[in-house]
C-alpha atoms as a PDB file:
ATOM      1  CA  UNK A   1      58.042  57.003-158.734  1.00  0.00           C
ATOM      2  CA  UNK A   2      54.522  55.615-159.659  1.00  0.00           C
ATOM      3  CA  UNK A   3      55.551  52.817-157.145  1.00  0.00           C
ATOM      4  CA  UNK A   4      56.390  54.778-154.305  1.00  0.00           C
ATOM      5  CA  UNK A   5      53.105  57.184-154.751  1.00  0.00           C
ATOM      6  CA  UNK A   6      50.922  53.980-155.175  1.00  0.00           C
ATOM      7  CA  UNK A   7      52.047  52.314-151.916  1.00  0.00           C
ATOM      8  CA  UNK A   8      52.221  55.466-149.876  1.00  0.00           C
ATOM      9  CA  UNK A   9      48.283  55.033-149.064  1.00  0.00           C
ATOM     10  CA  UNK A  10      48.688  51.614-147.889  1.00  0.00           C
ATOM     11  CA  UNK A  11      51.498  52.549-145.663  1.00  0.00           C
ATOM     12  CA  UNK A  12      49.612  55.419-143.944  1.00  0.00           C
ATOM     13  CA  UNK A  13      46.543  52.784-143.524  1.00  0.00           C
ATOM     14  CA  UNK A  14      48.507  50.155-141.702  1.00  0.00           C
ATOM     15  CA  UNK A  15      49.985  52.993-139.492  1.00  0.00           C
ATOM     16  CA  UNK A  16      46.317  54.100-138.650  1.00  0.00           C
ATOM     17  CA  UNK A  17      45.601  50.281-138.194  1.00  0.00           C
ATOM     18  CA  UNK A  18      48.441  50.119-136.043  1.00  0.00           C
ATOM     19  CA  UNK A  19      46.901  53.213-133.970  1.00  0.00           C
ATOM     20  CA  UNK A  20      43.615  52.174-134.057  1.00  0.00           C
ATOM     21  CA  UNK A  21      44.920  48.326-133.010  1.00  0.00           C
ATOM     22  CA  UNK A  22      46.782  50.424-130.255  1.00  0.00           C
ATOM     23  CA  UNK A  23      43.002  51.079-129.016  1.00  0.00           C
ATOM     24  CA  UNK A  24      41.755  48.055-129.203  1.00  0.00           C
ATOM     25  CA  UNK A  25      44.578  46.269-127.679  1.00  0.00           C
ATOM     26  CA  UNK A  26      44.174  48.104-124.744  1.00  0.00           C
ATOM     27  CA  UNK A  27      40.337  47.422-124.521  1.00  0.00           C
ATOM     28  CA  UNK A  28      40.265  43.798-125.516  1.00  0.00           C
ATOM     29  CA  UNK A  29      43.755  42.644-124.590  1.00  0.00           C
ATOM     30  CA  UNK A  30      45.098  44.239-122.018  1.00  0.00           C
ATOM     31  CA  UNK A  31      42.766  42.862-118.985  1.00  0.00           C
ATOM     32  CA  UNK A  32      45.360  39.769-119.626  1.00  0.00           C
ATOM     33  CA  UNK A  33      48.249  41.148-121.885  1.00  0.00           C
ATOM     34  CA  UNK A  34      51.263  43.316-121.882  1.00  0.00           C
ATOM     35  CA  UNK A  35      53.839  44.004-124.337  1.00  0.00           C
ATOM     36  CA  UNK A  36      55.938  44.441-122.166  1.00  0.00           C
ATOM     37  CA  UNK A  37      55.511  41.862-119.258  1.00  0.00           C
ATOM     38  CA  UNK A  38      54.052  38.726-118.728  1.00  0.00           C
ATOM     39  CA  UNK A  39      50.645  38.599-116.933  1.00  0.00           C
ATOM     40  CA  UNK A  40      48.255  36.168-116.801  1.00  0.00           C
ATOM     41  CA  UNK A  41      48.979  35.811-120.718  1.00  0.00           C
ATOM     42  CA  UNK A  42      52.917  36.352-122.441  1.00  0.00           C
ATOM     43  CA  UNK A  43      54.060  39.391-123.640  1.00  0.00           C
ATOM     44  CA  UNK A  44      53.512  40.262-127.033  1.00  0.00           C
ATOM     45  CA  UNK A  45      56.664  42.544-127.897  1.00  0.00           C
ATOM     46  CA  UNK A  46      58.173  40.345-130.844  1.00  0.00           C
ATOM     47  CA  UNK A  47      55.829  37.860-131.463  1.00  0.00           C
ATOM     48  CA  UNK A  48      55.937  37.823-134.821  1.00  0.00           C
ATOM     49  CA  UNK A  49      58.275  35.559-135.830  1.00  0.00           C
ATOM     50  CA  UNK A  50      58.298  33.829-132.633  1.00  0.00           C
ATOM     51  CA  UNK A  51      57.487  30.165-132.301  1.00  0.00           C
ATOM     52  CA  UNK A  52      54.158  29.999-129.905  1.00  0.00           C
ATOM     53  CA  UNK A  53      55.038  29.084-126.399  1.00  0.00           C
ATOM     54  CA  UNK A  54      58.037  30.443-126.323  1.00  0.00           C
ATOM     55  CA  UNK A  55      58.681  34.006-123.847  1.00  0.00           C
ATOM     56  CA  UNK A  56      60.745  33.204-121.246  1.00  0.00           C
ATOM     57  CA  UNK A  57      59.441  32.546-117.949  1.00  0.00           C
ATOM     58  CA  UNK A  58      55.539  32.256-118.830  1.00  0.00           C
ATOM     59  CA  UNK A  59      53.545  29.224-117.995  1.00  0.00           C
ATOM     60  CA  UNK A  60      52.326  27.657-121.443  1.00  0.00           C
ATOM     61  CA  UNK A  61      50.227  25.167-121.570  1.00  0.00           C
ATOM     62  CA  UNK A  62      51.628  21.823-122.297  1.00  0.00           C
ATOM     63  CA  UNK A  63      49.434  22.400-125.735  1.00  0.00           C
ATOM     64  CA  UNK A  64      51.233  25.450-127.029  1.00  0.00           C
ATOM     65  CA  UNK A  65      54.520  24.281-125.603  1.00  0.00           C
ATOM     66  CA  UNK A  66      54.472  21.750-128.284  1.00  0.00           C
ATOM     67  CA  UNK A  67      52.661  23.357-130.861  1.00  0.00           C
ATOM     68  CA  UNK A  68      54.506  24.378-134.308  1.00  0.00           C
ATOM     69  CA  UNK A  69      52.985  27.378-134.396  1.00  0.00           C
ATOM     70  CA  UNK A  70      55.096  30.916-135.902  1.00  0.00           C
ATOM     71  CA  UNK A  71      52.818  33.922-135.168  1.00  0.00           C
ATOM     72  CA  UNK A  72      52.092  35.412-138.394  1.00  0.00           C
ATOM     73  CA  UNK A  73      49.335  37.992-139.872  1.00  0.00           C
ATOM     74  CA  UNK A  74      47.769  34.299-140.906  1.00  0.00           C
ATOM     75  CA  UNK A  75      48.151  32.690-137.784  1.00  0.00           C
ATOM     76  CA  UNK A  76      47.369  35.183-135.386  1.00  0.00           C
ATOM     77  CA  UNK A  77      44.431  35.717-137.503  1.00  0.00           C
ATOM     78  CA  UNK A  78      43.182  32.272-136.452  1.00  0.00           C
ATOM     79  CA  UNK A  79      44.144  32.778-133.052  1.00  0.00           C
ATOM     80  CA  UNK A  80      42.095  35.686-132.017  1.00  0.00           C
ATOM     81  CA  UNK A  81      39.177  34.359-134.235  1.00  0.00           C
ATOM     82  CA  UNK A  82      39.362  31.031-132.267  1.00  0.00           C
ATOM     83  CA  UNK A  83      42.860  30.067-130.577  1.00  0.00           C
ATOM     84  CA  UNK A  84      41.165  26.564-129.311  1.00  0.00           C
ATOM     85  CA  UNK A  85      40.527  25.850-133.686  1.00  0.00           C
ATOM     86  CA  UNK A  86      44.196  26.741-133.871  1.00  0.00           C
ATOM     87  CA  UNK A  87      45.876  24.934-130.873  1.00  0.00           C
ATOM     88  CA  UNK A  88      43.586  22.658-129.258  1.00  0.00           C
ATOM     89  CA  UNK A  89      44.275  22.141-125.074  1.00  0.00           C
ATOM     90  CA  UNK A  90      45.108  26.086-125.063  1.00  0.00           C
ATOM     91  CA  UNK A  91      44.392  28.155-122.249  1.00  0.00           C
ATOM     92  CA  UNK A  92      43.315  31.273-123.800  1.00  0.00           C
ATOM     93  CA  UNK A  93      39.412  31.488-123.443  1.00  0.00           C
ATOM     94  CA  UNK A  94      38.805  35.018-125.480  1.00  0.00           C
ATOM     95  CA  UNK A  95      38.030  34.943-129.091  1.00  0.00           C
ATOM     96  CA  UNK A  96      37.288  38.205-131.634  1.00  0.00           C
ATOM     97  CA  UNK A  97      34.357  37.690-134.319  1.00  0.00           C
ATOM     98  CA  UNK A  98      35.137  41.373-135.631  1.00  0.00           C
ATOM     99  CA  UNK A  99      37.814  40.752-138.261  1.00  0.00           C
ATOM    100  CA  UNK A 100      38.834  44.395-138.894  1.00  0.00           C
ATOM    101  CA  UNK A 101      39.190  44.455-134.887  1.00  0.00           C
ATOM    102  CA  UNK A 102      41.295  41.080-135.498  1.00  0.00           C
ATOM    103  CA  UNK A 103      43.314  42.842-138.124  1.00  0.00           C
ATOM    104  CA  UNK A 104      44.032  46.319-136.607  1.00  0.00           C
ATOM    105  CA  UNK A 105      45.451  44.321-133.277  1.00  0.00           C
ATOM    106  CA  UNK A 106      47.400  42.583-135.929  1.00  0.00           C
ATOM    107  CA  UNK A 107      48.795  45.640-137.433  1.00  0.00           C
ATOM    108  CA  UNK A 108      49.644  46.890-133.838  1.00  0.00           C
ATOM    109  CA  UNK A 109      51.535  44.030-132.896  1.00  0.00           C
ATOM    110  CA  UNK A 110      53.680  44.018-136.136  1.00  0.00           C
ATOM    111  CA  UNK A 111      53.953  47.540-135.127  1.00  0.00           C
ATOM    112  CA  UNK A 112      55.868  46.037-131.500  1.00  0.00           C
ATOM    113  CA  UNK A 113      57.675  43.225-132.978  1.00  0.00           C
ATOM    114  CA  UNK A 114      60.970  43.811-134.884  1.00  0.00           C
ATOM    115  CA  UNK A 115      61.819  44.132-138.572  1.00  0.00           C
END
């Protein structure tokens, strides 16, 4: 019981990350981004988990085609600080200093990615 009470403020945090990440998905991301559809960037519905440079039917660079990279809080983290430190020869050219704007987007994409 101690457990459950002691967790239940971290779970209604991440779900006000998630909302919050919601926000600034749609201000930072979206210019490029869908979850749904692939624009000038891939979709982001289930990407973590997913190898980088792998949605169907988006044009990767040759970089991130070959990359090893699993999208994960860690990695993503990187990404969005800096995706050319992560994967060099990318073609993303949009980095975000703010890391609690890095880390609600974060919680919004678990939030569209299956468990």
């Amino acid at each position: 019981m101690v457990l459950i009470v002691s967790l239940a403020p971290c779970v209604a945090y991440a779900q006000n990350d998630a909302a919050r990440g919601k926000q600034l998905y749609e201000s930072r991301c979206i210019a490029c981004h869908s979850v749904d559809s692939n624009r000038i960037g891939p979709m982001h519905a289930g990407v973590f988990g997913r190898k980088a440079g792998a949605v169907p039917g988006y044009d990767y660079s040759p970089a991130l085609k070959a990359s090893q990279v699993t999208w994960n809080e860690r990695t993503l983290d990187a990404w969005l600080r800096n995706p050319e430190s992560v994967i060099s020869g990318q073609k993303m050219g949009y980095q975000l200093g703010d890391a609690n704007e890095r880390g609600a987007i974060i919680e919004y994409l678990k939030s569209v990615s299956p468990r």
